[in-house]
C-alpha atoms as a PDB file:
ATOM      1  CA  UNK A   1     -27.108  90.182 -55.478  1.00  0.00           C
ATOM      2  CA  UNK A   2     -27.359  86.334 -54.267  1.00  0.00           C
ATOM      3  CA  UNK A   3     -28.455  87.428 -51.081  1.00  0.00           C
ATOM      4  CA  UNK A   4     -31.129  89.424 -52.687  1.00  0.00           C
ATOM      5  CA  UNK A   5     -32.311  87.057 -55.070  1.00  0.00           C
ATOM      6  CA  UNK A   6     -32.449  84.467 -52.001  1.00  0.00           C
ATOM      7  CA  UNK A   7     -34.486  86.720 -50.192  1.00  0.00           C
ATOM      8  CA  UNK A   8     -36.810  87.574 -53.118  1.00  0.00           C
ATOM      9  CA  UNK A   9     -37.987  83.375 -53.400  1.00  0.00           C
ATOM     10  CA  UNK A  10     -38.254  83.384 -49.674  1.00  0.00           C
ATOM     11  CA  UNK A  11     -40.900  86.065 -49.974  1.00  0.00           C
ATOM     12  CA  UNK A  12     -42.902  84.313 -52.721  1.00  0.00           C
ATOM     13  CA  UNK A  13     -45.498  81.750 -52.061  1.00  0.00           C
ATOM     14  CA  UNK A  14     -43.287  79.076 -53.105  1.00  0.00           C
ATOM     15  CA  UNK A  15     -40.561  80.096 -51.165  1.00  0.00           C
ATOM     16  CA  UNK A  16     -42.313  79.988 -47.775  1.00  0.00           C
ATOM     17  CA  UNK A  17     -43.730  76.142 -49.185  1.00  0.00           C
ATOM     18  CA  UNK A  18     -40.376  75.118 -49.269  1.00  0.00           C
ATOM     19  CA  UNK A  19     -39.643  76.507 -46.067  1.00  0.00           C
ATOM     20  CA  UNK A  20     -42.267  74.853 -44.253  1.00  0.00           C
ATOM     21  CA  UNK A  21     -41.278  71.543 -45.974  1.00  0.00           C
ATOM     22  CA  UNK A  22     -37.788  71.795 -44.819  1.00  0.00           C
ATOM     23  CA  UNK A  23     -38.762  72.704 -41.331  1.00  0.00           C
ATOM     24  CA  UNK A  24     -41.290  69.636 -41.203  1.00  0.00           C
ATOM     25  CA  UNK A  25     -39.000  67.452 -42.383  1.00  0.00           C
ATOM     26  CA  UNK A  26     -36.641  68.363 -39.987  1.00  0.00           C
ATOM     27  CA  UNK A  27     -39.248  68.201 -36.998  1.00  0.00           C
ATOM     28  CA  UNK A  28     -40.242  64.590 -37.978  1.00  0.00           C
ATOM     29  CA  UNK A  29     -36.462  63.215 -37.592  1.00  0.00           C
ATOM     30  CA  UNK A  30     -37.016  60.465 -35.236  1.00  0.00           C
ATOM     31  CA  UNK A  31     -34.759  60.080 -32.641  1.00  0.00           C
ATOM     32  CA  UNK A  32     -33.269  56.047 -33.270  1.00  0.00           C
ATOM     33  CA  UNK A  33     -35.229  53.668 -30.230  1.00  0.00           C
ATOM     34  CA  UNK A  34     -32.893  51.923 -28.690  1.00  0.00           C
ATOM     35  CA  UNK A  35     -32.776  48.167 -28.752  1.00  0.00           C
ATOM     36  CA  UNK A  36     -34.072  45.985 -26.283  1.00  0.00           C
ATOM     37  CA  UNK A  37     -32.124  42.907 -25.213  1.00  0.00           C
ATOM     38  CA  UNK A  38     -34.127  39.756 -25.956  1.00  0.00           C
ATOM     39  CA  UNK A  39     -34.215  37.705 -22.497  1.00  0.00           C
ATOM     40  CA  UNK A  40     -33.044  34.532 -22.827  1.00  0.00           C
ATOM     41  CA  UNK A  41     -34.356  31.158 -24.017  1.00  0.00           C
ATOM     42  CA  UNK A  42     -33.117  29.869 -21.393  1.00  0.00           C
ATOM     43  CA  UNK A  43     -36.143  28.487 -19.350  1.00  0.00           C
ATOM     44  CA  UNK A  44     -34.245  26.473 -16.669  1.00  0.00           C
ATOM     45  CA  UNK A  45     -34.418  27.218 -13.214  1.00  0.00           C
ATOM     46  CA  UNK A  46     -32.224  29.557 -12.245  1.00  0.00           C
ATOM     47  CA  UNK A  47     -33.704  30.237  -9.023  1.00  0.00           C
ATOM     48  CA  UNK A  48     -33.491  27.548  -6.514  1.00  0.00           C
ATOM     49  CA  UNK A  49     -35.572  28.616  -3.398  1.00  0.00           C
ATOM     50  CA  UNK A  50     -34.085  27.563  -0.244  1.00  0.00           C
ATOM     51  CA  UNK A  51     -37.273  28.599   2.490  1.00  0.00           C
ATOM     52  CA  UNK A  52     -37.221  27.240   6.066  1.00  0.00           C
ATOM     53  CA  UNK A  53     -36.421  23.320   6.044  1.00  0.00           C
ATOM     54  CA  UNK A  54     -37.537  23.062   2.567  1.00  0.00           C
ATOM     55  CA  UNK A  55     -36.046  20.527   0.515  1.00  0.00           C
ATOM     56  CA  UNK A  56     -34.463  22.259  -2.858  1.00  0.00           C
ATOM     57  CA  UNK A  57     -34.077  21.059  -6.609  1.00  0.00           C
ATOM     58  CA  UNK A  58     -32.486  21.698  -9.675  1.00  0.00           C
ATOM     59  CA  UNK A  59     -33.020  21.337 -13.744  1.00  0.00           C
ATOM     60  CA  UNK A  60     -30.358  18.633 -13.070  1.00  0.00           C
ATOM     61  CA  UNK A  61     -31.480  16.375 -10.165  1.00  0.00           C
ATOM     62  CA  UNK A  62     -34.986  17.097  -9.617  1.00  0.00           C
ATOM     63  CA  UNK A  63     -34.831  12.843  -8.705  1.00  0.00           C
ATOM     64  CA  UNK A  64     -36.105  12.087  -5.492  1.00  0.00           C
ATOM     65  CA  UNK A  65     -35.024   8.333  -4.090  1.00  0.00           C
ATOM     66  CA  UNK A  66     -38.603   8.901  -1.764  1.00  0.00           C
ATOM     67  CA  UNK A  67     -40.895   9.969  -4.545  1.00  0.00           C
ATOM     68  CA  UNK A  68     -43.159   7.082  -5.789  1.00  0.00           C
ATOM     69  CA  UNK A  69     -44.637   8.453  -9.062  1.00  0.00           C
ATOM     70  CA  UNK A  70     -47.023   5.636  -9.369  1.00  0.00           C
ATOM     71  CA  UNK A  71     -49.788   7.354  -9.372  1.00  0.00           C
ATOM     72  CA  UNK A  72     -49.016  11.092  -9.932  1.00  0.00           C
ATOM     73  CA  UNK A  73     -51.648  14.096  -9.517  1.00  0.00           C
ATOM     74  CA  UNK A  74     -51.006  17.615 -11.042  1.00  0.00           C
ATOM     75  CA  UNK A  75     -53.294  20.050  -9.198  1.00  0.00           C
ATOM     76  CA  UNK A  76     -53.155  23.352 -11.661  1.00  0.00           C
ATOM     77  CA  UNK A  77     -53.152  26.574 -10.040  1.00  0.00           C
ATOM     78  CA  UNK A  78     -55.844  28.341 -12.117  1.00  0.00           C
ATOM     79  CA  UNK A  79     -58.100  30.516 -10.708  1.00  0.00           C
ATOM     80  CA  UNK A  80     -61.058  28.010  -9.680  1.00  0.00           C
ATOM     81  CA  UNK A  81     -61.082  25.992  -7.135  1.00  0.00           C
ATOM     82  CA  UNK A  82     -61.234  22.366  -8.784  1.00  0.00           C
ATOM     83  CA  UNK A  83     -63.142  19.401  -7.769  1.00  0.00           C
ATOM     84  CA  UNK A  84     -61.796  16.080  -7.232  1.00  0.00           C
ATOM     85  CA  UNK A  85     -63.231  13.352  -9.546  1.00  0.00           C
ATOM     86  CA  UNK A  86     -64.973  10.243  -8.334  1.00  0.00           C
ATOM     87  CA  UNK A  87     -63.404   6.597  -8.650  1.00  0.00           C
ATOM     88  CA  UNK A  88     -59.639   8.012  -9.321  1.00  0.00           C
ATOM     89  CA  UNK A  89     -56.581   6.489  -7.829  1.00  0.00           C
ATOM     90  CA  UNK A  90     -55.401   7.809  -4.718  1.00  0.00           C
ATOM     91  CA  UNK A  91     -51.870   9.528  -5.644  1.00  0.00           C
ATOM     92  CA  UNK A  92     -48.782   8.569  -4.591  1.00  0.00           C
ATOM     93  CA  UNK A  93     -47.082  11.661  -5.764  1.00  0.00           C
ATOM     94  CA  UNK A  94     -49.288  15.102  -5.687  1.00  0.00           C
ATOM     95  CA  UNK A  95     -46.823  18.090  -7.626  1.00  0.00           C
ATOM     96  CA  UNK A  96     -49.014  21.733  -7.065  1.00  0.00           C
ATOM     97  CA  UNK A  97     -48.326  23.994 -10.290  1.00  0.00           C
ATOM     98  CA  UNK A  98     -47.982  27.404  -8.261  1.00  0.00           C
ATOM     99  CA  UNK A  99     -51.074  28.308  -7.089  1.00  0.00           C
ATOM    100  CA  UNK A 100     -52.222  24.668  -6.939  1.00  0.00           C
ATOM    101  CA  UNK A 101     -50.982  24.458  -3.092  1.00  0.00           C
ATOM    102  CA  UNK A 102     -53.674  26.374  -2.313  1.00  0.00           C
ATOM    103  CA  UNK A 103     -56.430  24.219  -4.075  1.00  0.00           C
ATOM    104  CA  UNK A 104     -54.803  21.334  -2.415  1.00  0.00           C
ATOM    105  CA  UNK A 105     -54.707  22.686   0.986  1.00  0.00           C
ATOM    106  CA  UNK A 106     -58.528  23.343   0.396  1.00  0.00           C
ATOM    107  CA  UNK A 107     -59.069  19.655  -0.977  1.00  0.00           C
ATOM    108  CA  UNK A 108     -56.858  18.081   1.982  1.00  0.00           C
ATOM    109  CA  UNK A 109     -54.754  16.824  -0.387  1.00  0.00           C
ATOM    110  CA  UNK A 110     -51.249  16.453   0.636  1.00  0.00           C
ATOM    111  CA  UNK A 111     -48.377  17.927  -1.551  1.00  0.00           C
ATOM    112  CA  UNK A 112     -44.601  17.132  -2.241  1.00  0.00           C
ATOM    113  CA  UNK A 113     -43.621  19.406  -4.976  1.00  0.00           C
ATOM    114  CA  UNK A 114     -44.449  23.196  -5.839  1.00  0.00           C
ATOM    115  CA  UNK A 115     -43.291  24.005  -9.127  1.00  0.00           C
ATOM    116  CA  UNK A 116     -43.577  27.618 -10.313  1.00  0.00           C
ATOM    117  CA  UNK A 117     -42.759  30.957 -10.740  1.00  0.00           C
ATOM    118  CA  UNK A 118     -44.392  32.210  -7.522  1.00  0.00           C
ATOM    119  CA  UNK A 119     -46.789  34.797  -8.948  1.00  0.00           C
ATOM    120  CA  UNK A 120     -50.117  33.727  -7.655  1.00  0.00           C
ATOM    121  CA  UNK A 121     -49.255  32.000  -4.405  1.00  0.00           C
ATOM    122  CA  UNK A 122     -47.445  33.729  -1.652  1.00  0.00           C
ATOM    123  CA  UNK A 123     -44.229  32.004  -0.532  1.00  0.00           C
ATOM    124  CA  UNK A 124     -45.721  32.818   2.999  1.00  0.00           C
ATOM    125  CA  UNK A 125     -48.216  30.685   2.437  1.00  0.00           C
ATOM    126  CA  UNK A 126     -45.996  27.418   2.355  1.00  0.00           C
ATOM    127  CA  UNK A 127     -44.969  25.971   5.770  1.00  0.00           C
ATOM    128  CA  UNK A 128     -42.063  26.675   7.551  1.00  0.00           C
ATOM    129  CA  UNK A 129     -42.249  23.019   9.266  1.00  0.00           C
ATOM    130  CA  UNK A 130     -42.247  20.354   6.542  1.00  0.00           C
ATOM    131  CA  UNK A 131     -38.969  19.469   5.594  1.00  0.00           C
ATOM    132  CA  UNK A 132     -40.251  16.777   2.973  1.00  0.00           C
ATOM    133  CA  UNK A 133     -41.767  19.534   0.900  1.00  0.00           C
ATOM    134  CA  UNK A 134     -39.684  20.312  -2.496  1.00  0.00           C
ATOM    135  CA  UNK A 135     -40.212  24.024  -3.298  1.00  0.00           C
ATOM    136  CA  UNK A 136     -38.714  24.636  -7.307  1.00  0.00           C
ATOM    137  CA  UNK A 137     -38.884  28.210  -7.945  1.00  0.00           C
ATOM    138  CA  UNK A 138     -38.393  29.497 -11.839  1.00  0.00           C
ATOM    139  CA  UNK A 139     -37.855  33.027 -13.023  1.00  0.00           C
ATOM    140  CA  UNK A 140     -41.288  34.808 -14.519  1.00  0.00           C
ATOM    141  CA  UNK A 141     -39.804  35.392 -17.847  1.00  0.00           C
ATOM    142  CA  UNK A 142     -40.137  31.737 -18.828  1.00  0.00           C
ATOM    143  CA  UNK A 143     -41.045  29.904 -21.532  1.00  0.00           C
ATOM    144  CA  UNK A 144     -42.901  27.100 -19.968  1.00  0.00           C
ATOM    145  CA  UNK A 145     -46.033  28.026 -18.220  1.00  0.00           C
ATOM    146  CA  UNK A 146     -46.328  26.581 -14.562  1.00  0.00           C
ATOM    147  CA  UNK A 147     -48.571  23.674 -15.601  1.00  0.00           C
ATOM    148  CA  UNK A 148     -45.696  22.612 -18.325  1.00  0.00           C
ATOM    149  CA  UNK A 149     -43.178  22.676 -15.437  1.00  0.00           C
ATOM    150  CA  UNK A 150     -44.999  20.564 -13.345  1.00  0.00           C
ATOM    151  CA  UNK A 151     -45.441  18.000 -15.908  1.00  0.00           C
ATOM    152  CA  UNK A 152     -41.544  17.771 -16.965  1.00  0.00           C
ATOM    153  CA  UNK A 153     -40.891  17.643 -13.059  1.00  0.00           C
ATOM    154  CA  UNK A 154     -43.215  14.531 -13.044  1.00  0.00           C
ATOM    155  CA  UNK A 155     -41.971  12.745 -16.130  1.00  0.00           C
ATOM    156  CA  UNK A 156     -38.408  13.291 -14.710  1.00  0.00           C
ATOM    157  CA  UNK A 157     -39.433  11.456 -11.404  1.00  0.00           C
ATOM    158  CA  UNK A 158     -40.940   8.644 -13.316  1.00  0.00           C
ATOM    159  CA  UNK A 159     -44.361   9.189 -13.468  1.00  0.00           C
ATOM    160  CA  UNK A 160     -46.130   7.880 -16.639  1.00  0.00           C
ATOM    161  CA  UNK A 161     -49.701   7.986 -15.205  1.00  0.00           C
ATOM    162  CA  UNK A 162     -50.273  11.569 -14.662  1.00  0.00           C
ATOM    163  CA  UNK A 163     -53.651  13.151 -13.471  1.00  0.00           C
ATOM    164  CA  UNK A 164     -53.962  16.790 -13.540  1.00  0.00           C
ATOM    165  CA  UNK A 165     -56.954  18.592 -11.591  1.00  0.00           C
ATOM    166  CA  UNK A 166     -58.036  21.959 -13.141  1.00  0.00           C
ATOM    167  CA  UNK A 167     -60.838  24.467 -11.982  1.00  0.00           C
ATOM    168  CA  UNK A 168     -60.654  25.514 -15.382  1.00  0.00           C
ATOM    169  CA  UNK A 169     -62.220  28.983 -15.518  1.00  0.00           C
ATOM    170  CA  UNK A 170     -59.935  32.172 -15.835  1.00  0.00           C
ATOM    171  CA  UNK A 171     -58.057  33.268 -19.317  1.00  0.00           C
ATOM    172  CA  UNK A 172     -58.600  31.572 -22.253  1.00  0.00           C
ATOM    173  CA  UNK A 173     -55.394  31.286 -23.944  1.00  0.00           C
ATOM    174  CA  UNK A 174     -54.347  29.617 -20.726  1.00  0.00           C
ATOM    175  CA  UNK A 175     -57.279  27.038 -20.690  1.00  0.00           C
ATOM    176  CA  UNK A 176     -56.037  26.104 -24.767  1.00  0.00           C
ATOM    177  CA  UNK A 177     -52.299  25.935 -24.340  1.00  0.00           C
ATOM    178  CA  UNK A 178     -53.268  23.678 -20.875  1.00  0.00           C
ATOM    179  CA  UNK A 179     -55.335  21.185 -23.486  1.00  0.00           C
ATOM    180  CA  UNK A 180     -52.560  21.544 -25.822  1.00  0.00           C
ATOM    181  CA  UNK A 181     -49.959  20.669 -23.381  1.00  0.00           C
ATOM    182  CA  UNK A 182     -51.297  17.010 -23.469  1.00  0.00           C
ATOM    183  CA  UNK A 183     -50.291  16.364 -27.350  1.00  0.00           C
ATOM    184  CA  UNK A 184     -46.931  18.443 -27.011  1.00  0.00           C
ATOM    185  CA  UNK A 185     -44.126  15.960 -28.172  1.00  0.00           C
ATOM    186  CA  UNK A 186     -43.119  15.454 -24.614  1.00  0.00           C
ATOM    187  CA  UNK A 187     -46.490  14.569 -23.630  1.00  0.00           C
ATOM    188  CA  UNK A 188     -48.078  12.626 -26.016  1.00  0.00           C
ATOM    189  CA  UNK A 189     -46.090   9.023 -25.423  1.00  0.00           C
ATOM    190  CA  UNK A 190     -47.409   9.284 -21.551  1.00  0.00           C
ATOM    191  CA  UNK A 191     -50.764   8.807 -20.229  1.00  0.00           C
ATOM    192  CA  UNK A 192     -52.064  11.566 -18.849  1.00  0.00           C
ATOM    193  CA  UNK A 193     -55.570  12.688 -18.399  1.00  0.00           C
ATOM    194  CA  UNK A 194     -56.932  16.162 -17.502  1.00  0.00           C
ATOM    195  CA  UNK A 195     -60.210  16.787 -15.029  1.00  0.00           C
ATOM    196  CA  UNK A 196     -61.875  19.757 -15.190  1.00  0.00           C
ATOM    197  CA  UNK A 197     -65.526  19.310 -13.492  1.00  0.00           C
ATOM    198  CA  UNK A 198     -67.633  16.665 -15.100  1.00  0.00           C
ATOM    199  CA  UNK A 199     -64.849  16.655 -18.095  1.00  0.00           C
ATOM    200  CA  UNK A 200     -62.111  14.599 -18.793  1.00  0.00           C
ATOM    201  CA  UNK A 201     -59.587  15.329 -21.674  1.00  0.00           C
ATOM    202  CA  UNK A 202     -57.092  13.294 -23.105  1.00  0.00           C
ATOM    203  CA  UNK A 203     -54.939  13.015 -26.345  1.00  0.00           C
ATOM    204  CA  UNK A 204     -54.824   9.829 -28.713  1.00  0.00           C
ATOM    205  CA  UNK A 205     -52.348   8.770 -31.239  1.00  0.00           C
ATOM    206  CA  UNK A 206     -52.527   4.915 -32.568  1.00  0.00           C
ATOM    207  CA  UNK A 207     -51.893   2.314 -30.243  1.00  0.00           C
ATOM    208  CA  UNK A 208     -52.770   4.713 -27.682  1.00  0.00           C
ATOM    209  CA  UNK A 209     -56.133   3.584 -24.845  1.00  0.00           C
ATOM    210  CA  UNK A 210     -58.665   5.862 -23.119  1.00  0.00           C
ATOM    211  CA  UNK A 211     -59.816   4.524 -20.286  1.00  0.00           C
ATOM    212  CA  UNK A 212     -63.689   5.188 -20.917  1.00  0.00           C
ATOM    213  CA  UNK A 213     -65.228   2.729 -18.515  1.00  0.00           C
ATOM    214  CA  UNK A 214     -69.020   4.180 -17.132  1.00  0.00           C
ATOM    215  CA  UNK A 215     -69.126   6.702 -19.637  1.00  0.00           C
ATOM    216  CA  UNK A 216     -72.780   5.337 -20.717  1.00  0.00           C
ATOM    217  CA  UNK A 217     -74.769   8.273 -22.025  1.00  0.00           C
ATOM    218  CA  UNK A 218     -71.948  10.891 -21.628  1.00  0.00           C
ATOM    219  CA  UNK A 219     -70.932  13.409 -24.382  1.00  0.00           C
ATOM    220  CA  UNK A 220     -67.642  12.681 -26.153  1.00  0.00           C
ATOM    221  CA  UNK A 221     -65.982  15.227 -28.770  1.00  0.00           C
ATOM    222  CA  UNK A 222     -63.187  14.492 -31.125  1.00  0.00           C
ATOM    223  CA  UNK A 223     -60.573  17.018 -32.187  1.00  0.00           C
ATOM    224  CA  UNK A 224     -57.876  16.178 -35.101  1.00  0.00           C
ATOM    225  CA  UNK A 225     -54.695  18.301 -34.261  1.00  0.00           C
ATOM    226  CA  UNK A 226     -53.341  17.156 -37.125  1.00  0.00           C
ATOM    227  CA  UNK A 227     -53.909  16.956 -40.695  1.00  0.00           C
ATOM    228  CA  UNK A 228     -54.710  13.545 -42.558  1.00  0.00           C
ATOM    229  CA  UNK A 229     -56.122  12.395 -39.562  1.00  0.00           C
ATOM    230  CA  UNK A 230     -58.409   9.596 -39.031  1.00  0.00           C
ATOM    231  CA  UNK A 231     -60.361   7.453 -36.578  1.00  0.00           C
ATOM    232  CA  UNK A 232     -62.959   4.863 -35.731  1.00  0.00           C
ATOM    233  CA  UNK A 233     -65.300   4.345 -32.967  1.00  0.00           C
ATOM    234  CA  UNK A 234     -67.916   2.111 -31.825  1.00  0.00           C
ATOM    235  CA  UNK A 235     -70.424   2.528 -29.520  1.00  0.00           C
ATOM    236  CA  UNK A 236     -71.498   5.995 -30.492  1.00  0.00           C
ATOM    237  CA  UNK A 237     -75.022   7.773 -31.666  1.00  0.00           C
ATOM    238  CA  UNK A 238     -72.895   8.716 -34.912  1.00  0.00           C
ATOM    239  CA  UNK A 239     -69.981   6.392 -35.321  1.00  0.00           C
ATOM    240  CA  UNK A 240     -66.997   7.381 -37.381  1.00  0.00           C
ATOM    241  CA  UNK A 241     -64.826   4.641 -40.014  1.00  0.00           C
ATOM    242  CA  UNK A 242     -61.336   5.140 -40.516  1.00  0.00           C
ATOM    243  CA  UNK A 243     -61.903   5.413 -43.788  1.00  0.00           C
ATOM    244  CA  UNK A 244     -62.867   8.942 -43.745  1.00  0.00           C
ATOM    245  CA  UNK A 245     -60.149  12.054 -43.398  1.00  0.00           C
ATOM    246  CA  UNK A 246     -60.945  13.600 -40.325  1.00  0.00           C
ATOM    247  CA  UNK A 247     -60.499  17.332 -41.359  1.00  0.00           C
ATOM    248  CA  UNK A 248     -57.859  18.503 -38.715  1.00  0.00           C
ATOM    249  CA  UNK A 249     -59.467  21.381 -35.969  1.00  0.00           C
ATOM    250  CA  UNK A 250     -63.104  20.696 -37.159  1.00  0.00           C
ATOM    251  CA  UNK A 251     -66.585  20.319 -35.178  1.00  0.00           C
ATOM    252  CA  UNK A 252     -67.118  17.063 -37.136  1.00  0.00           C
ATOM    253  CA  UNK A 253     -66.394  15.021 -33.653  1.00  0.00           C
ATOM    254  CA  UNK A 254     -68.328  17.908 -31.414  1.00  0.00           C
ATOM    255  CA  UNK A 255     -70.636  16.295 -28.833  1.00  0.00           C
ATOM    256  CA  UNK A 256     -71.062  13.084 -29.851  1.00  0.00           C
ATOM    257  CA  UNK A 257     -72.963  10.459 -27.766  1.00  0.00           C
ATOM    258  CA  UNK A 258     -72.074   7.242 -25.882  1.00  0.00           C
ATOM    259  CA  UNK A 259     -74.718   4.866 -26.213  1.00  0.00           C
ATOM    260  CA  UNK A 260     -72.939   1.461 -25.221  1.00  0.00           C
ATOM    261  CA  UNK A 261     -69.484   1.114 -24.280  1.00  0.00           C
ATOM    262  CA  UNK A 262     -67.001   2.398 -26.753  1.00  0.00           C
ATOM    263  CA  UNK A 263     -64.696   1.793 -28.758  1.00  0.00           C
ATOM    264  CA  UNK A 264     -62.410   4.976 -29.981  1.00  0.00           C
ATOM    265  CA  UNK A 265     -58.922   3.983 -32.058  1.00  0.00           C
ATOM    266  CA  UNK A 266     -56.773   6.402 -33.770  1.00  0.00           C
ATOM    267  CA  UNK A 267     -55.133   4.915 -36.582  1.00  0.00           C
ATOM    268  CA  UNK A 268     -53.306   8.022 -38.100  1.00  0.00           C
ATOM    269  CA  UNK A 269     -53.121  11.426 -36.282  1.00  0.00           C
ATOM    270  CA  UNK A 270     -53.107  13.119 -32.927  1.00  0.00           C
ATOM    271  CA  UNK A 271     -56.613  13.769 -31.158  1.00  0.00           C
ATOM    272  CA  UNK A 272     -57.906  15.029 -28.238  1.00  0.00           C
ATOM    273  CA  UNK A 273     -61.171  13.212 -26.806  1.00  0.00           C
ATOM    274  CA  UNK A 274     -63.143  15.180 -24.613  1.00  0.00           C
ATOM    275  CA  UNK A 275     -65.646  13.175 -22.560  1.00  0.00           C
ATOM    276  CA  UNK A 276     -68.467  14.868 -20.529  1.00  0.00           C
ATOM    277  CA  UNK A 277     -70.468  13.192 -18.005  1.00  0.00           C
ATOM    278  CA  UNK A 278     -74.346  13.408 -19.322  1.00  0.00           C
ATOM    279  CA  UNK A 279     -75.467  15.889 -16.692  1.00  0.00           C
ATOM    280  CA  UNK A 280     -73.906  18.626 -18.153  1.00  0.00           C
END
């Protein structure tokens, strides 16, 4: 009689619903995805590349007694070939971000350190014959990005007067986070200035100086990266008081113009001041 009366709903338009519901259901079980393992936030190097007579380094003694940071260039390793600027000082200390040893060898500019992950220049392509040359290798899954490691190697040698020489060109997330490098808590105590063509970039806090010597009729923009920000400059087409809020990622400061020699002083804030020579 059950078996009957089971077989009786089965047969009924509602019975085969049901059916189909239960067999759906069943179909869309999902099978659980297993989980990945996070890699580790661990960015140090844990690779330590030991090619021909190269000289080797660690997170933990990257101090050379020979290295004279003076004067320390950055060359970046994006994908354009950079230019260098006029009236710079010659560097005492030149550390190539990856790729970067190849924009040096192309500018005949001598390097001591490569600092990267080794994904855009060829180990091959290093000399086999230069046993002053540091080589420190990182893993790819990092969380610095080449140009970051190049700039703690520096800082760690000394160097408090860093240049870095960029193409610029290439992906645009790299181009931001290379500007934003510069007013990074690491960063932002040292003076370092970025080239990129006719450009130069640099980020301000109070008490802070940008050189800006020649800069007559060049463009100049003004970026607050923080909030509550404010600033003062002479010397410009539109000059700004400190008694104004700068609103913080704004175009207020965009392409400004240097009329006389200026005058730029940040008296609350972080900034970057972006100065482009006036034949651009």
């Amino acid at each position: 009689m059950i078996k009957t009366a089971q077989a009786r709903i089965a047969a009924t338009k509602i019975g085969r619903r049901i059916s189909r519901r239960k067999a759906l259901t069943r179909y869309r079980r999902y099978r659980p995805i297993p989980r990945r393992k996070r890699r580790s936030r661990d960015s140090r190097c844990h690779l330590v590349a030991f090619l021909g007579n190269y000289g080797a380094v660690n997170r933990n003694s990257p101090a050379d007694s020979s290295f004279d940071p003076t004067h320390t260039w950055v060359i970046d390793g994006g994908p354009n070939l950079p230019s260098l600027p006029n009236n710079i000082v010659p560097p005492t200390l030149v550390i190539a971000a990856d790729a970067g040893y190849l924009h040096a060898q192309s500018l005949g500019v001598a390097v001591d350190v490569v600092v990267g992950d080794f994904d855009s220049l060829d180990q091959k392509s290093l000399p086999t014959n230069n046993s002053r040359l540091v080589v420190e290798e990182h893993p790819r899954d990092k969380d610095d990005s080449d140009l970051a490691l190049a700039l703690n190697f520096a800082q760690k040698v000394g160097a408090r007067d860093i240049n870095i020489i960029s193409g610029g060109g290439g992906r645009l997330d790299h181009l931001l986070i290379s500007s934003m490098l510069l007013a990074n808590e690491h960063n932002i105590d040292q003076r370092i200035v970025t080239h990129c063509g006719s450009s130069r970039v640099m980020a301000l806090t109070a008490n802070k100086v940008f050189d800006l010597e020649d800069v007559t009729g060049s463009h100049v923009s003004l970026v607050a990266l923080s909030s509550d920000s404010r600033i003062s400059t002479e010397g410009l087409r539109w000059n700004l008081s400190s008694d104004d809020n700068f609103p913080e990622f704004s175009s207020l400061g965009l392409s400004n113009k240097i009329l006389s020699q200026p005058r730029i002083e940040v008296h609350q804030g972080v900034f970057l001041v972006i100065v482009t020579s006036c034949d651009l």
